[in-house]
Each structure stands twice: as C-alpha cells, then as structure tokens.
C-alpha atoms as a PDB file:
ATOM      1  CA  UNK A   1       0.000   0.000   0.000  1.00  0.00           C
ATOM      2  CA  UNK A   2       1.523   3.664  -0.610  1.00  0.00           C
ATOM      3  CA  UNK A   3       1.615   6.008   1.898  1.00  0.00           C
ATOM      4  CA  UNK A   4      -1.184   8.207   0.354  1.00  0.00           C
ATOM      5  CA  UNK A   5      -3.983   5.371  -0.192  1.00  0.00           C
ATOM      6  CA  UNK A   6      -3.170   4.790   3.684  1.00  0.00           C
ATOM      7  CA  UNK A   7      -3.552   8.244   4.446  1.00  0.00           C
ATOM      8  CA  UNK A   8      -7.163   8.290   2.700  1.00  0.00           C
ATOM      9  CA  UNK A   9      -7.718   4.963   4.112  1.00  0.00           C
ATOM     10  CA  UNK A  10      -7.508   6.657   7.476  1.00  0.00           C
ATOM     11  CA  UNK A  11      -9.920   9.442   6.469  1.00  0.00           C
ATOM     12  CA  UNK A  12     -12.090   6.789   5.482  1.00  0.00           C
ATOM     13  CA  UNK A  13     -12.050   4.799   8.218  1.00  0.00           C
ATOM     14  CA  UNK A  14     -11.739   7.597  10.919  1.00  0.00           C
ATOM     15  CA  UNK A  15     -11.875  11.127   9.324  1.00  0.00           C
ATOM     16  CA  UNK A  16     -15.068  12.541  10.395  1.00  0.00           C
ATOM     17  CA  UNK A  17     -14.963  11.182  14.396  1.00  0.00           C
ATOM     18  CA  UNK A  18     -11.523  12.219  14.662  1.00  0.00           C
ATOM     19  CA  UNK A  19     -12.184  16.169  13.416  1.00  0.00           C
ATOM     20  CA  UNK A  20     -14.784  15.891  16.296  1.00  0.00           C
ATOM     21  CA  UNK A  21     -11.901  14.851  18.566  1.00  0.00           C
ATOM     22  CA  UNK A  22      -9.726  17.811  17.379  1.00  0.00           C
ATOM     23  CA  UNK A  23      -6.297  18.924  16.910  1.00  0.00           C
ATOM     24  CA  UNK A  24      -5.170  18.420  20.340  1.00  0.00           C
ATOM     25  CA  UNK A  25      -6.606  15.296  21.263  1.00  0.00           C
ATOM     26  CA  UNK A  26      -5.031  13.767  18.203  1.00  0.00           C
ATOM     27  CA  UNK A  27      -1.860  14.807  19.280  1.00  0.00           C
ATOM     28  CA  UNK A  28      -2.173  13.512  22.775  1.00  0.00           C
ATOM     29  CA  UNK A  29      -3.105  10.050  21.437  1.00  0.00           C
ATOM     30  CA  UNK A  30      -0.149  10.423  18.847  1.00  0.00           C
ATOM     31  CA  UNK A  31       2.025  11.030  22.039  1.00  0.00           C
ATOM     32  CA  UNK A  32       0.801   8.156  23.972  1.00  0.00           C
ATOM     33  CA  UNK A  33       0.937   5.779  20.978  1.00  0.00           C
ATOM     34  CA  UNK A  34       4.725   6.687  20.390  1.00  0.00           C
ATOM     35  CA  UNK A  35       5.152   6.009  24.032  1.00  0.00           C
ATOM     36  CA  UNK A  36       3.758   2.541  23.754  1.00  0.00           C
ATOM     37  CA  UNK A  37       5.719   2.113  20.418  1.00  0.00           C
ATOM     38  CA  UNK A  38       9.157   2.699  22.659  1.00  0.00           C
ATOM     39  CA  UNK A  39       7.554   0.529  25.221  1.00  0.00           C
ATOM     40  CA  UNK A  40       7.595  -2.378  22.647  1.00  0.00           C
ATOM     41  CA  UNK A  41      10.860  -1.867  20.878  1.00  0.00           C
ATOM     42  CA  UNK A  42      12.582  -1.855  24.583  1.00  0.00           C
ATOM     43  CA  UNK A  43      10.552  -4.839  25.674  1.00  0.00           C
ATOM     44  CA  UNK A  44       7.673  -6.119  23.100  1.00  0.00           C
ATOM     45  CA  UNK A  45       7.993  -8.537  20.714  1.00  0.00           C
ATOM     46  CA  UNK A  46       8.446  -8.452  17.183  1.00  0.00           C
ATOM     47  CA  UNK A  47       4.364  -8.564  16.935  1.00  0.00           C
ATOM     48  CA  UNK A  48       3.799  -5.989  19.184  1.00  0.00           C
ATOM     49  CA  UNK A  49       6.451  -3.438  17.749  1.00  0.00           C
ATOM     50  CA  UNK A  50       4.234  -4.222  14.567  1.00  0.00           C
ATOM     51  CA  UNK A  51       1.305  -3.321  16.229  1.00  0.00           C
ATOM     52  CA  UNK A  52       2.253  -0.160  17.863  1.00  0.00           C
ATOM     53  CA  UNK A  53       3.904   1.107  14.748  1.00  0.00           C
ATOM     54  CA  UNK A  54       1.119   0.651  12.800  1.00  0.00           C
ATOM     55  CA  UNK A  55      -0.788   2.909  15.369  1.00  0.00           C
ATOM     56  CA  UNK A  56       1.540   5.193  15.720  1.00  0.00           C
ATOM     57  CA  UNK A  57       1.435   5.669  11.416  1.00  0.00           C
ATOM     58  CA  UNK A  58      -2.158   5.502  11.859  1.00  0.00           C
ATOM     59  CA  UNK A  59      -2.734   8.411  14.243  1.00  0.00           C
ATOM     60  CA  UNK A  60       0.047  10.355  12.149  1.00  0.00           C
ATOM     61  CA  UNK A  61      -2.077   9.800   8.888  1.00  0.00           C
ATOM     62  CA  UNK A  62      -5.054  11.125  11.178  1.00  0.00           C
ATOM     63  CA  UNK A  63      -2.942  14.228  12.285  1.00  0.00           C
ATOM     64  CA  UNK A  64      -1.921  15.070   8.814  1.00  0.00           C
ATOM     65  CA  UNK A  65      -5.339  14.431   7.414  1.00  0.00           C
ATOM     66  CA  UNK A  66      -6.413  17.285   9.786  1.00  0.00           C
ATOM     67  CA  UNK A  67      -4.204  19.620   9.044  1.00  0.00           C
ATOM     68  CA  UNK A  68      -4.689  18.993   5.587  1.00  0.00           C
ATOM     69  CA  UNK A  69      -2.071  17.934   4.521  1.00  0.00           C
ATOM     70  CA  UNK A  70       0.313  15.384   2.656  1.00  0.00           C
ATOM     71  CA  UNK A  71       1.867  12.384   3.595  1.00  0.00           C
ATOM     72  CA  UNK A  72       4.032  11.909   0.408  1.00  0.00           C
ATOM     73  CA  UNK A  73       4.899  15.243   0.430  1.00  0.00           C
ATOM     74  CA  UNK A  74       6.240  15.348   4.082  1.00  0.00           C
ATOM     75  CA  UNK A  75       8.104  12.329   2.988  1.00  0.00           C
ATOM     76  CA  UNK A  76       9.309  14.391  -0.392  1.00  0.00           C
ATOM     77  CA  UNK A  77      12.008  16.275   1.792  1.00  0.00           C
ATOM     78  CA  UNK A  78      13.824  13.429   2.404  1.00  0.00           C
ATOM     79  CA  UNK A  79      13.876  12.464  -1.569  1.00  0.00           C
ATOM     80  CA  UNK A  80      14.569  16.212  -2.409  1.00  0.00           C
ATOM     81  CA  UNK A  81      16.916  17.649   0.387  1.00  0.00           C
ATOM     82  CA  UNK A  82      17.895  14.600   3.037  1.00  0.00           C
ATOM     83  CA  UNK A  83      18.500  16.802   6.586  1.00  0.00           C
END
C-alpha cells in the first residue's frame, strides 16, 4: 500500500470522528501511541512493535489528514533535500 492510499484509508475509516476529537486530542493520542511504540521496541515482541507502529502511522495519517495535509509530500524532503 503507498503512503497516500493509507492516508485516505484513514480518512475513510476515521476522518469525520476524529475532526470531532480535534487537533489536540489527536496529538495527545499520537504522544501516547509513540510512548507505547518505545515501550515495545525496549521490551515487546516483534508482533507488538508491529502493532504499535502501525498505530503510531495511523494516528500520524489522522494528524496530517487534519491539518490537511500530505503524507508523500512530508516524505518528499527526504527524496529532495535529506537533513
């Protein structure tokens, strides 16, 4: 799957309940989902670092969605100019 049909996939799936949510709260779950990522990669197994990437992608989609913006084109800078 390419990062943009997951992005719509997410505004699919979640878009309109997670505008009601807002900004912030996104971000706070975003937060808390990285947290439980770095949980998993100091202690989780293989499965659950799957899992809680996969979340954490998810509620990153979400954020961008929100802010209306682009995935792929976030991802762009690191094609055009690597940091």
């Amino acid at each position: 799957m390419e990062i943009a049909e997951f992005q719509q996939l997410m505004e699919d799936l979640y878009g309109v309940h997670d505008r009601e949510r807002g900004l912030p709260s996104t971000v706070a779950w975003l937060c808390e989902e990285t947290g439980e990522l770095a949980q998993a990669v100091r202690k989780g197994t293989t499965a659950e670092q799957l899992h809680e990437l996969g979340d954490v992608l998810a509620w990153l989609a979400s954020l961008a969605n929100q802010l209306g913006l682009s995935l792929t084109d976030a991802a762009q800078r690191y094609v055009d100019d690597p940091p």
